[in-house]
Structures are given as structure tokens and as C-alpha cells.
Protein backbone atom coordinates (compact mmCIF):
# COMPACT_ATOMS: atom_id res chain seq x y z
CA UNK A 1 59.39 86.17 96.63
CA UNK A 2 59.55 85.24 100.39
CA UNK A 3 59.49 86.87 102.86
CA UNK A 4 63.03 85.63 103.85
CA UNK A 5 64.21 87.13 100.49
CA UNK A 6 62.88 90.44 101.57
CA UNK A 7 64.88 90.73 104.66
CA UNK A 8 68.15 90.15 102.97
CA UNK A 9 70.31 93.50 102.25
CA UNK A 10 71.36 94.56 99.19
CA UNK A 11 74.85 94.09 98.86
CA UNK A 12 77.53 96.48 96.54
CA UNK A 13 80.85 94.82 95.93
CA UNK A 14 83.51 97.92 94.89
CA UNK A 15 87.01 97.16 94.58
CA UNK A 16 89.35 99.74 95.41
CA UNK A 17 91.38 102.15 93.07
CA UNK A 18 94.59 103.48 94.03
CA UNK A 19 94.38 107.01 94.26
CA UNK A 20 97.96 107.36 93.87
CA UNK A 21 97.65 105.35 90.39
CA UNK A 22 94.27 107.41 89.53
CA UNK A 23 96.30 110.85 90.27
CA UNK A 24 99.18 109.31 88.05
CA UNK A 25 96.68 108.34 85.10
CA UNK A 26 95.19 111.81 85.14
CA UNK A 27 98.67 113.36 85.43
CA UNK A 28 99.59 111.23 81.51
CA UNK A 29 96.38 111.55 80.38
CA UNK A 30 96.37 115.59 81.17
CA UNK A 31 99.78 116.32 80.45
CA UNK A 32 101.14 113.51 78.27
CA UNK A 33 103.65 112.84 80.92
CA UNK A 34 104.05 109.58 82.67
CA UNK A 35 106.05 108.13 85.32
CA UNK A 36 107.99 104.32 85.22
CA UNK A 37 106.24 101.81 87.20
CA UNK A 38 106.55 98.48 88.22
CA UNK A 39 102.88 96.82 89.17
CA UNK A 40 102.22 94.27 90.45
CA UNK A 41 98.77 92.24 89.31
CA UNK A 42 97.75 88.66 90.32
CA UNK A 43 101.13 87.85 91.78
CA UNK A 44 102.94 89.02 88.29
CA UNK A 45 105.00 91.76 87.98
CA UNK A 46 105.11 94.44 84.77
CA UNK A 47 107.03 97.25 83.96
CA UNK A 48 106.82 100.21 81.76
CA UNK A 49 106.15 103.98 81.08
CA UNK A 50 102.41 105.18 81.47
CA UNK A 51 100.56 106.52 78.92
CA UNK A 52 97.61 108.98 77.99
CA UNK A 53 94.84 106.37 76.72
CA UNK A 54 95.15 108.67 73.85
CA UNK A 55 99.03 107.87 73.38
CA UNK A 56 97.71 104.11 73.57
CA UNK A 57 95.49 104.22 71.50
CA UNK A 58 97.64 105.85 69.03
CA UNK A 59 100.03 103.25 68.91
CA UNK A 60 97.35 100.59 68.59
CA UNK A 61 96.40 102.17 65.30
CA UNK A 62 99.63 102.12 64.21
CA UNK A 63 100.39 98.62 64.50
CA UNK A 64 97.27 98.53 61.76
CA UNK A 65 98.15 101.50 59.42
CA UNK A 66 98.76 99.44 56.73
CA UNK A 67 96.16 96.79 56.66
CA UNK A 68 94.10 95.96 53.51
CA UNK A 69 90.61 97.45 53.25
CA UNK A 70 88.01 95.53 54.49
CA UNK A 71 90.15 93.30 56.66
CA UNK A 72 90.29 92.72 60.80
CA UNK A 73 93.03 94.68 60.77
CA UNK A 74 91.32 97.91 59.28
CA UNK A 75 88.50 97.24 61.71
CA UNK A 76 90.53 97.49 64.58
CA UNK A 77 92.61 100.25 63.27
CA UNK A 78 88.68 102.06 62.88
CA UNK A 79 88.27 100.98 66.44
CA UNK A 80 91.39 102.10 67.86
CA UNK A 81 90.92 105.33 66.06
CA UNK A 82 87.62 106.13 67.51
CA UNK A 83 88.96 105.89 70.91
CA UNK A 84 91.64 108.35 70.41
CA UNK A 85 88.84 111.00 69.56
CA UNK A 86 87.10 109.79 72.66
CA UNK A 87 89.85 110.63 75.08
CA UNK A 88 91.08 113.88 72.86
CA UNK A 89 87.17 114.70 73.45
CA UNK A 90 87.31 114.04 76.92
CA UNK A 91 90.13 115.87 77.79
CA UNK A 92 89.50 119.24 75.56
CA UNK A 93 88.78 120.89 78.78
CA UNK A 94 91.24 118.87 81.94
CA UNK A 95 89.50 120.59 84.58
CA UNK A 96 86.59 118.84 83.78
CA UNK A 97 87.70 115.82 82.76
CA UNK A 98 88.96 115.45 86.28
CA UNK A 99 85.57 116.38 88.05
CA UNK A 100 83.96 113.98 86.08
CA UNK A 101 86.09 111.37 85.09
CA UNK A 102 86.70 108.12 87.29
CA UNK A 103 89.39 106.67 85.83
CA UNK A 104 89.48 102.95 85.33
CA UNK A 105 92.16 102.02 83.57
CA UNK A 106 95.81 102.53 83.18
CA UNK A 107 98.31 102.50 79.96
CA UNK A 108 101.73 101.39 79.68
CA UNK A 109 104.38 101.41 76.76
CA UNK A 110 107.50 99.59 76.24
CA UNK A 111 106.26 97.05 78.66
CA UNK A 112 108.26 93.77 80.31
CA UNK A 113 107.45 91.21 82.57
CA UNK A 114 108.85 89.10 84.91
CA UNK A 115 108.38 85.48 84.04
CA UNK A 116 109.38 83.62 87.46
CA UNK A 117 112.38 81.88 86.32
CA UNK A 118 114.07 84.71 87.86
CA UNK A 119 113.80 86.40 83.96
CA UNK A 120 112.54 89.57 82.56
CA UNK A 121 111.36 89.09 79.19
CA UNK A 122 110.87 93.05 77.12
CA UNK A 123 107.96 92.93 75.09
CA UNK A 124 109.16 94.77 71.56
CA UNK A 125 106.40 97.33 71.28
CA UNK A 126 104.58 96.55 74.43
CA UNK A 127 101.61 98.05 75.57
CA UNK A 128 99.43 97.04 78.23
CA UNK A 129 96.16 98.51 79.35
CA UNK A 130 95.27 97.54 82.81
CA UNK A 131 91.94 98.31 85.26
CA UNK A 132 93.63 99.97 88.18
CA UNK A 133 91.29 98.19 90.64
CA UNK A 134 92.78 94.93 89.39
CA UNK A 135 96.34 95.97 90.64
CA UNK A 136 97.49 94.99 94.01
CA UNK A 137 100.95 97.24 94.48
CA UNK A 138 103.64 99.59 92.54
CA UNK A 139 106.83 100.62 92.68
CA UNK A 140 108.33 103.82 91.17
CA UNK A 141 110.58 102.49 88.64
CA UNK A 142 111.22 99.75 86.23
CA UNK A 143 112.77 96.05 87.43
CA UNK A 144 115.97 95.55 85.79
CA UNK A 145 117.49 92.19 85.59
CA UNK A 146 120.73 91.06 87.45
């Protein structure tokens, strides 16, 4: 190394989280309540109800109930199941779930999406799971269509 390299700092690159969406996320992950939202991500726009990752997770296995053993579609139903005991094991006891979590990511169900044609296109058993550092904005409420 030289001793340029030395002199350089070291540099940490955080994005932020909205600490109104974090609150929100604990709130559905705590309670199994959830508020509508409209986000918006990347200059596109989503609506729907949020989730517990639990609740998610739930209806991810669902979707694979009735696959054949030894397929993909068990697999993921074997995935999807282990992360439902991972957030029913994390939040056993809220109070410390919320001293020690940092939440990440966000859930939605019975998602739509705006498609810029002026369009809102429903997605028929939508869910969406979303990093809530990724998300630039939200509005209280769903976008309805004109």
C-alpha cells in the first residue's frame, strides 16, 4: 500500500429509512394491523395494505400448499415456512423485538401499480416485499383510478 492509500478516509455509505415507515412496519408486524399506502420507489408508484412479514410469508406458502413432493414449489413452500417461524420467533416478546430489531423491509398485500399510461393495473393476490431504504415517498391511502 502507499502511502497515498493510507491517507484516504474510510467511507460508510447508509441510506436512509423512514422512520415513519419503520414505526408503521413494527406497528403490522406487532399488532397484525396495517395501514393503506401508496409508495413511491424509483419513480413507480404501488399501492396496498401492509403486512406482518409473518402475514407475508404466510401467504407465500400458500400459493405452494399443494405442490408435489420434491418439486421447486415444495422448496419454496419449506422456505417460506421457515421464515414465518423466524418472525413468530422474533416477535414472541414485541418489546424486544423493537429494541433490537432494525427493520429493513416492508410487506404489502393486495398490491397495484400504476403503469404510466395513466392506468392502475391490481395485481390478483399481490404481495410485494420492499427494503424501506429503497423507497423515496408515501402517501396514506391507496391510488384509485379516474
Amino acid at each position: 500500500m502507499s502511502d497515498s492509500e493510507d491517507l484516504l478516509p474510510e467511507v460508510n455509505a447508509n441510506k436512509l429509512r423512514d422512520v415513519d415507515l419503520c414505526f408503521f412496519t413494527h406497528i403490522a408486524n406487532i399488532e397484525n394491523v396495517g395501514v393503506i399506502l401508496t409508495i413511491f420507489v424509483k419513480g413507480n408508484l404501488f399501492s396496498g395494505e401492509l403486512i406482518s412479514g409473518s402475514e407475508f410469508y404466510k401467504k407465500s406458502a400458500e400459493k405452494y400448499s399443494s405442490c408435489k413432493k420434491d418439486s421447486v414449489g415444495e422448496m419454496l413452500k419449506q422456505h417460506f415456512d421457515y421464515r414465518i417461524e423466524a418472525y413468530e420467533d422474533l416477535y414472541k416478546d414485541p418489546e424486544e423485538a423493537i429494541s433490537q430489531l432494525e427493520i429493513t423491509f416492508l410487506h404489502l398485500k393486495d398490491v397495484s401499480m400504476y403503469t404510466g399510461g395513466g392506468q392502475i393495473q391490481s395485481i390478483e393476490g399481490g404481495l410485494l416485499r420492499l427494503k424501506i431504504e429503497e423507497i423515496d415517498g408515501y402517501i396514506l391511502g391507496k391510488m384509485l383510478s379516474k
